[in-house]
C-alpha atoms as a PDB file:
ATOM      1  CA  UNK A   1       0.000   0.000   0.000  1.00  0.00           C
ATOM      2  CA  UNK A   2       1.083   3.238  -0.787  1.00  0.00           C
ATOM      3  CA  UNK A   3       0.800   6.416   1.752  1.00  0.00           C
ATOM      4  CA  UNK A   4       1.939   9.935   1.730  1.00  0.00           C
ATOM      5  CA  UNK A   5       3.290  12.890   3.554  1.00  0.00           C
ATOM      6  CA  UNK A   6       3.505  16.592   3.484  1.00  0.00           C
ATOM      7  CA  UNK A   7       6.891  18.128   4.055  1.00  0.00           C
ATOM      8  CA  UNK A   8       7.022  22.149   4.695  1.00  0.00           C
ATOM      9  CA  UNK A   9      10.617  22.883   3.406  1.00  0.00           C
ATOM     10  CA  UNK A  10      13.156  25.157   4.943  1.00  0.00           C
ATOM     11  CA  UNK A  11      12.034  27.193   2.111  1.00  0.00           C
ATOM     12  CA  UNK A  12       8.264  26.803   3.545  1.00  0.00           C
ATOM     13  CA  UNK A  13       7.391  24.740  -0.168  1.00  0.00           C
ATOM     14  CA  UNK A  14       5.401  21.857   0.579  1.00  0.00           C
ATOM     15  CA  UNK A  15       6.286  18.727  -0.880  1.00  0.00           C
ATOM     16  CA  UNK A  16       4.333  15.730  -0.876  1.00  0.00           C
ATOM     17  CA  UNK A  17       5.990  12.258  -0.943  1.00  0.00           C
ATOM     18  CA  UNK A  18       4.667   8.981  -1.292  1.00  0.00           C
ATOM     19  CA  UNK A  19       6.365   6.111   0.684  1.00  0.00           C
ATOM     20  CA  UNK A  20       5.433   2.424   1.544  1.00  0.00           C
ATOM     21  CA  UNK A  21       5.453   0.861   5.062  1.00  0.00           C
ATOM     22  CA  UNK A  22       8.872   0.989   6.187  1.00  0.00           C
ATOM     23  CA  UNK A  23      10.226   1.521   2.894  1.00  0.00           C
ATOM     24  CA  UNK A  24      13.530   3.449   5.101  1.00  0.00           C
ATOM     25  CA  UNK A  25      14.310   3.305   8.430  1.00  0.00           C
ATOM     26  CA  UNK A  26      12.656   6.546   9.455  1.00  0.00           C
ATOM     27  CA  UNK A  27      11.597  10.152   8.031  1.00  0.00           C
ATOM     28  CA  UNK A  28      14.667  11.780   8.011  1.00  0.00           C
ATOM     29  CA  UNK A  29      16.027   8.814   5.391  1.00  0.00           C
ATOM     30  CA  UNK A  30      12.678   9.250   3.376  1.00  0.00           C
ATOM     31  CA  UNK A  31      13.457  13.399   3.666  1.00  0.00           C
ATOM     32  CA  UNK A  32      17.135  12.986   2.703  1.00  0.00           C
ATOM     33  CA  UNK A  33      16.482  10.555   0.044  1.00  0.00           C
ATOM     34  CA  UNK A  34      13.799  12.090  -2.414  1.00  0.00           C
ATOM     35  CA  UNK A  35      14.125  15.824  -1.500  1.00  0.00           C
ATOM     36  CA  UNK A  36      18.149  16.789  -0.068  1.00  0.00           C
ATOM     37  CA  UNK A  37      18.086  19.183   3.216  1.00  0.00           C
ATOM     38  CA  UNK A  38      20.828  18.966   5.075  1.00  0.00           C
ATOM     39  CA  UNK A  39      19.995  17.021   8.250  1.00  0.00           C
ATOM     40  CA  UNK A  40      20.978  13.993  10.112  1.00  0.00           C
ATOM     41  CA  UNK A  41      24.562  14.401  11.453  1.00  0.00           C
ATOM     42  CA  UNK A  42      24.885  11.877  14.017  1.00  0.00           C
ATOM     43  CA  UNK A  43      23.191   9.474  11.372  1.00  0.00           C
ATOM     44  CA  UNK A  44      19.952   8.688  12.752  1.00  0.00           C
ATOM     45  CA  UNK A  45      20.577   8.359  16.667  1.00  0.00           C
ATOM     46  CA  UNK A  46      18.949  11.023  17.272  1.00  0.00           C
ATOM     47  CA  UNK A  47      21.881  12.826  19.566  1.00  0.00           C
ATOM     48  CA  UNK A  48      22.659  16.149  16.870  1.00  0.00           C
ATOM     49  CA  UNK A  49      18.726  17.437  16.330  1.00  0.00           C
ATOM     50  CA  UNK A  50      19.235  18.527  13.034  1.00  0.00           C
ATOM     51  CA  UNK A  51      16.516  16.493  11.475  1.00  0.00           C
ATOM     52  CA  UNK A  52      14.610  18.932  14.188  1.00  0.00           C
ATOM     53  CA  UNK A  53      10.766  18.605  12.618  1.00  0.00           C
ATOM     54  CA  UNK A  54       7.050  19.789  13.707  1.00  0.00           C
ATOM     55  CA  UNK A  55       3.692  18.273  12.972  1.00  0.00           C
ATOM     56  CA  UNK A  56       1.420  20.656  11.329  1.00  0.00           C
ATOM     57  CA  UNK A  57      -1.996  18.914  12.641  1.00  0.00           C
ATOM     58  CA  UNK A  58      -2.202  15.508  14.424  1.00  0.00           C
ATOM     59  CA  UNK A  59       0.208  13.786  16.955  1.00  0.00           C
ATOM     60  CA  UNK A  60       1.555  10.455  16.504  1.00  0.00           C
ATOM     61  CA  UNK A  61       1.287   8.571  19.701  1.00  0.00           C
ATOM     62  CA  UNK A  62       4.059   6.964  19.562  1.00  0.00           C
ATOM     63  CA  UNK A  63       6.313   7.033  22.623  1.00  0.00           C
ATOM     64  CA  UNK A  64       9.445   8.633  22.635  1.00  0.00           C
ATOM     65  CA  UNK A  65      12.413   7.514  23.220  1.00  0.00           C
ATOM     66  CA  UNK A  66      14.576   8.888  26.379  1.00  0.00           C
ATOM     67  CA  UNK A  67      17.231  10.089  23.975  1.00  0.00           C
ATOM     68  CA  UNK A  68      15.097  11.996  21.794  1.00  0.00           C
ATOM     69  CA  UNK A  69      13.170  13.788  24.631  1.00  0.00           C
ATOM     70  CA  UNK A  70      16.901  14.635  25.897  1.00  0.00           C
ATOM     71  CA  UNK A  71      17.995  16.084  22.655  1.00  0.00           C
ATOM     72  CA  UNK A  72      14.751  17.736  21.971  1.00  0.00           C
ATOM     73  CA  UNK A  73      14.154  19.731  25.480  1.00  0.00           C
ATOM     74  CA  UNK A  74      18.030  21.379  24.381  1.00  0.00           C
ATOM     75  CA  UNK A  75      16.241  22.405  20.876  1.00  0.00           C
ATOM     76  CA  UNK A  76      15.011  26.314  20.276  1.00  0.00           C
ATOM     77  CA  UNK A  77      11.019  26.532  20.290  1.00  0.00           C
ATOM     78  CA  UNK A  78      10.597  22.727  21.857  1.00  0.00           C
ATOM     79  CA  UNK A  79       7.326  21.879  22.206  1.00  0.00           C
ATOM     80  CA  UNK A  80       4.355  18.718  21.824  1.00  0.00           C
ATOM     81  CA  UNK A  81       4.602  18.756  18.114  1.00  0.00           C
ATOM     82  CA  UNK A  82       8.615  18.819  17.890  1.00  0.00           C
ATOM     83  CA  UNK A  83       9.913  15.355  17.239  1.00  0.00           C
ATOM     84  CA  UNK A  84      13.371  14.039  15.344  1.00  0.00           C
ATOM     85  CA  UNK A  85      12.479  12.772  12.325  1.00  0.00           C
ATOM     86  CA  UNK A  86      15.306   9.853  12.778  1.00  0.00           C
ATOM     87  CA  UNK A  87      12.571   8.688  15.529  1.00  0.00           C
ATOM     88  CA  UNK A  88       9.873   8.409  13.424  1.00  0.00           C
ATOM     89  CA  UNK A  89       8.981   5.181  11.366  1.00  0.00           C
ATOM     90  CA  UNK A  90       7.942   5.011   8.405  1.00  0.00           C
ATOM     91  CA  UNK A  91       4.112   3.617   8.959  1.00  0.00           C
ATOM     92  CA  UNK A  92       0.618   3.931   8.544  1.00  0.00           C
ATOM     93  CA  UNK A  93       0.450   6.026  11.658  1.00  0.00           C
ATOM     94  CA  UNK A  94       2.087   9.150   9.860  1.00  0.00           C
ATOM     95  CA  UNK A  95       0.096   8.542   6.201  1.00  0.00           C
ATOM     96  CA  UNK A  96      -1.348  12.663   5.350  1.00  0.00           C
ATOM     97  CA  UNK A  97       0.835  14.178   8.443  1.00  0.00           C
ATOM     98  CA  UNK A  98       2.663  17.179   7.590  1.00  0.00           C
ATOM     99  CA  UNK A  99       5.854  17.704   9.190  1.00  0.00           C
ATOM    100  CA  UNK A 100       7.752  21.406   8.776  1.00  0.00           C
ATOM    101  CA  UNK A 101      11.475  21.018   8.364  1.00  0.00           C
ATOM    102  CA  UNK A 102      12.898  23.325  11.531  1.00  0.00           C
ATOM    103  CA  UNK A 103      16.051  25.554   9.984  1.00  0.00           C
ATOM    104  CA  UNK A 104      16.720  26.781  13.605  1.00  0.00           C
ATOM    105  CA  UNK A 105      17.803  23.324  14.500  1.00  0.00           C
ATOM    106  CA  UNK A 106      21.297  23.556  16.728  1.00  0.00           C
ATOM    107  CA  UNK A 107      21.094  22.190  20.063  1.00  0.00           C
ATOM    108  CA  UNK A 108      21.417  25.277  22.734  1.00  0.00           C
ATOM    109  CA  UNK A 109      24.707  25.245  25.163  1.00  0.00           C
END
């Protein structure tokens, strides 16, 4: 089956891209993969929160991860809809989300 996302670009265009169920590991491989930003430094681990995103309407109710609530409470304008999109899976759960692409993404001292 065959689902799709929104993605608000650091350039605020929205893209949509289709994806299958765990066709990647996670968003940020889907994000670097069919449109380039420049995200993911620590490579998915979700330690660097450069693949900082925010959903645009619904939660996903998935629980986090202790290392991605770490790394996100040290990110500029944290809040419920901020998640790393290394953490997110590539599922049914986020088919018609839209996720914005965060440019103010460095972790604060």
């Amino acid at each position: 089956m065959l689902y799709r996302i929104n993605i608000i670009t650091t350039n605020n265009k929205q893209i949509e891209i289709p994806f299958r169920r765990f066709q990647y590991p996670n968003l940020m491989e889907l994000i670097v993969d069919t449109y380039y930003e420049d995200i993911g430094e620590c490579m998915g681990r979700g330690l660097c929160g450069t693949c900082y995103v925010k959903l645009q309407s619904c939660s996903i109710n998935d629980s986090m991860e202790p290392v991605e609530k770490e790394t996100l409470k040290n990110l500029h304008d944290f809040d419920s809809n901020s998640r790393l999109a290394c953490q997110i899976m590539l599922d049914e759960k986020i088919n018609n989300m839209t996720f914005k692409i965060i440019t103010d993404n460095k972790i604060n001292p």
